[in-house]
Protein backbone atom coordinates (compact mmCIF):
# COMPACT_ATOMS: atom_id res chain seq x y z
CA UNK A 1 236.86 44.67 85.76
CA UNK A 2 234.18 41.68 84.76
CA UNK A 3 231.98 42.66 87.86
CA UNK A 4 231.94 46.34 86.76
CA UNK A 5 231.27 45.19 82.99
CA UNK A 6 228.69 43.08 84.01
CA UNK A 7 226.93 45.74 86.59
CA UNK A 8 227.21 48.34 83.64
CA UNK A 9 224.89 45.84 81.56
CA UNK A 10 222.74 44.93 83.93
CA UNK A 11 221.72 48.34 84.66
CA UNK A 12 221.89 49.64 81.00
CA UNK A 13 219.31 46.84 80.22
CA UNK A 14 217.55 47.78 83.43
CA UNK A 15 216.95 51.78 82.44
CA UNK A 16 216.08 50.75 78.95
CA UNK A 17 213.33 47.93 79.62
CA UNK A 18 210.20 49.55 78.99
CA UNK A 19 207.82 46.71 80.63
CA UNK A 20 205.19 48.22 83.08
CA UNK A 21 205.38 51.67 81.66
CA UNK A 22 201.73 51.47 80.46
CA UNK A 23 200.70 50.72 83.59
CA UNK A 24 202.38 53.83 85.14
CA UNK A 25 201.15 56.16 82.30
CA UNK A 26 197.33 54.93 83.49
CA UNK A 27 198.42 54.92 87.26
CA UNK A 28 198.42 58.73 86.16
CA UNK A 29 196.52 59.74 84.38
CA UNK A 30 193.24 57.25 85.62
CA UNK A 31 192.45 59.84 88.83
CA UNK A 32 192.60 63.09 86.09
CA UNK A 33 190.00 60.57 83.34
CA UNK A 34 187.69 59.89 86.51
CA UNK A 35 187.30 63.31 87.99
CA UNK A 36 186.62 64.12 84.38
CA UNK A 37 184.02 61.76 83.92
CA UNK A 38 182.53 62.59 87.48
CA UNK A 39 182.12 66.23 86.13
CA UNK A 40 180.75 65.43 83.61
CA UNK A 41 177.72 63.40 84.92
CA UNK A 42 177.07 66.17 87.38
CA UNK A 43 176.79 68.81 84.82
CA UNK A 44 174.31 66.20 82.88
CA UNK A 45 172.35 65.55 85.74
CA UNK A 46 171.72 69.94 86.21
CA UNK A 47 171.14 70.37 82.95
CA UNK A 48 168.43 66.75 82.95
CA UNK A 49 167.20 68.46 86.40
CA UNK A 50 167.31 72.40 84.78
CA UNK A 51 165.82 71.21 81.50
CA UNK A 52 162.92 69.05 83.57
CA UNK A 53 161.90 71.66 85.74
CA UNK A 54 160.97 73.91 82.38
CA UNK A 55 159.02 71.47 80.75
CA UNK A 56 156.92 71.56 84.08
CA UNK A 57 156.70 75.51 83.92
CA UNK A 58 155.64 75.31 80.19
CA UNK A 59 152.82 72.34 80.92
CA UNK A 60 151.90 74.48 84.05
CA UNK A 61 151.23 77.32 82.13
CA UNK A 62 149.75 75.43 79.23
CA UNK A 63 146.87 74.28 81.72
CA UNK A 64 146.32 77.95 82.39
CA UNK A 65 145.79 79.42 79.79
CA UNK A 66 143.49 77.79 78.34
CA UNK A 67 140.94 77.39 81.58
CA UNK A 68 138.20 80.65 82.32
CA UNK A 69 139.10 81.24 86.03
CA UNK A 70 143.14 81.34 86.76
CA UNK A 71 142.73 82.24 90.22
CA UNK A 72 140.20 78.77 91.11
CA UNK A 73 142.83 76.85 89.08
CA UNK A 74 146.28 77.49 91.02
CA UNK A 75 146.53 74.61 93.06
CA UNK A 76 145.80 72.92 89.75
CA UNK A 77 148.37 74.45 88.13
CA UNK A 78 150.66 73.72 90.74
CA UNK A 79 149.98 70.05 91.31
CA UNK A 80 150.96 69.86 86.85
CA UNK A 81 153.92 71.17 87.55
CA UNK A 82 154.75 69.24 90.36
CA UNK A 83 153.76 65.54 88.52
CA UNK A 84 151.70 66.68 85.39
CA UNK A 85 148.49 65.50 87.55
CA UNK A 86 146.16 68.07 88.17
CA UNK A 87 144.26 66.30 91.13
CA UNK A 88 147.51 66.03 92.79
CA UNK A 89 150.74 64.35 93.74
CA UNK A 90 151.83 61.80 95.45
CA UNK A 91 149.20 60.05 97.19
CA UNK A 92 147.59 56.85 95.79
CA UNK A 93 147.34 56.02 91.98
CA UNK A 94 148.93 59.09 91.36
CA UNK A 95 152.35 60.15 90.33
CA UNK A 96 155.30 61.16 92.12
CA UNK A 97 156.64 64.91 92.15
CA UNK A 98 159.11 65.50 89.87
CA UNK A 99 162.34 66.77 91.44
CA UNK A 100 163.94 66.43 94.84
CA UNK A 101 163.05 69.43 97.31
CA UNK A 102 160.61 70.83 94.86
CA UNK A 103 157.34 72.03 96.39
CA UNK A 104 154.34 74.37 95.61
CA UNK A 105 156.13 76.70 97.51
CA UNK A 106 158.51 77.21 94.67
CA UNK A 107 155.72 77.41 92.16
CA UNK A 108 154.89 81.16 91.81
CA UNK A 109 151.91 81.65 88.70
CA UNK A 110 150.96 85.13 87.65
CA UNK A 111 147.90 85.51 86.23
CA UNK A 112 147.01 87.92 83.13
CA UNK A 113 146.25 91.32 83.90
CA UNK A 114 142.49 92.29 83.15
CA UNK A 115 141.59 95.03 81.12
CA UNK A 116 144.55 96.46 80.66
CA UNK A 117 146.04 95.40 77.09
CA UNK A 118 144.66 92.86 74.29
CA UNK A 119 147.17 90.02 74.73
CA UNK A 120 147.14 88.45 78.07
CA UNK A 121 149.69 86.58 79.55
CA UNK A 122 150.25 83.92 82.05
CA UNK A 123 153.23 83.34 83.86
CA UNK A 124 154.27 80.55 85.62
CA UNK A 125 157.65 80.25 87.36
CA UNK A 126 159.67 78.10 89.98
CA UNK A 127 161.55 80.05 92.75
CA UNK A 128 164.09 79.17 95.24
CA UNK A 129 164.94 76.08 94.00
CA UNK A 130 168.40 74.65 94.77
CA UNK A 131 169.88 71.75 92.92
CA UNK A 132 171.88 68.70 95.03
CA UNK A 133 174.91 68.10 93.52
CA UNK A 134 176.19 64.06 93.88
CA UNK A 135 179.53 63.56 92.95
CA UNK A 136 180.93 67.22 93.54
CA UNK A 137 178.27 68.36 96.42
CA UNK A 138 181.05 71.24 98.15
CA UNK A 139 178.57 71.92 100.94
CA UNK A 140 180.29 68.67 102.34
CA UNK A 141 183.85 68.64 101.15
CA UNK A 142 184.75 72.44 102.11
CA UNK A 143 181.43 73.12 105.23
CA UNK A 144 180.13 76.01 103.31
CA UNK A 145 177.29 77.14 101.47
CA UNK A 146 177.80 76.71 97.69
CA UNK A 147 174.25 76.54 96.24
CA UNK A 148 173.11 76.13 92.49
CA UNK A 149 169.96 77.92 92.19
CA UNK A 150 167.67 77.14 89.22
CA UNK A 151 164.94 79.64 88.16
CA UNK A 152 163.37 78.38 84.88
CA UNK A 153 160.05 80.32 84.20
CA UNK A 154 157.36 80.36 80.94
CA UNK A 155 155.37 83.01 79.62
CA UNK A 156 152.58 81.79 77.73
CA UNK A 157 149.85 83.69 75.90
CA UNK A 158 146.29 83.61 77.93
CA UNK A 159 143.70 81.70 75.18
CA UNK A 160 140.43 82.71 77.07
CA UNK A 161 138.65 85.88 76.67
């Protein structure tokens, strides 16, 4: 009867010892907190790369509109939104591009329309663009083709005339 009293105690005082608990609570809820925390650095990161790649359209088509000859000033254009250097990119004493993958091959300006109405507009927009995910890139985790395509474009009034 003492051996059963004493195992009823021991295991009463067992089941109602709360040390380690906190530890158990984290040990669950710590993977749920970091894939939070993951997501949200990769949803800061597109919106830093979205938000980056209009600024470039917008100083792009800044440069345009205020020079005579669109056409002559393309490549110009491009290379400003590629660094914000219009003699170009990447080479020596000048800056680096601005985004992963982007090229002048994404960069699509559209000149104002002569003669045809009183305002003029110049349009300069990135195309085909596809933004690498870090943390939550599903191209490698699943072998498909999930892509994030960003598109930003500006539409600024042409100054010369």
């Amino acid at each position: 009867m003492n051996e059963m009293l004493k195992t009823r105690k021991t295991s009463r005082r067992f089941f109602q010892n709360e040390n380690g608990t906190q530890m158990i609570e984290f040990a669950i809820i710590f993977p749920v907190l970091l894939l939070m925390f993951a997501g949200v650095t990769e949803l800061g990161r597109l919106y830093y790369t979205y938000n980056t790649l209009a600024k470039a359209t917008r100083t792009g088509a800044r440069y345009l509109s205020t020079v005579q000859d669109v056409a002559a000033n393309t490549t110009a254009a491009k290379n400003m939104v590629l660094c914000g250097n219009a003699a170009g990119c990447g080479g020596v004493n000048q800056p680096a591009i601005i985004a992963p993958n982007l090229s002048a091959n994404n960069i699509v300006v559209t000149p104002p329309v002569a003669g045809v109405a009183q305002v003029k507009y110049v349009d300069v927009a990135i195309t085909g663009y596809t933004y690498q995910p870090l943390v939550f890139n599903l191209n490698v985790m699943t072998g498909r083709n999930f892509t994030i395509s960003l598109t930003p474009s500006t539409r600024m009034r042409y100054m010369v005339d």
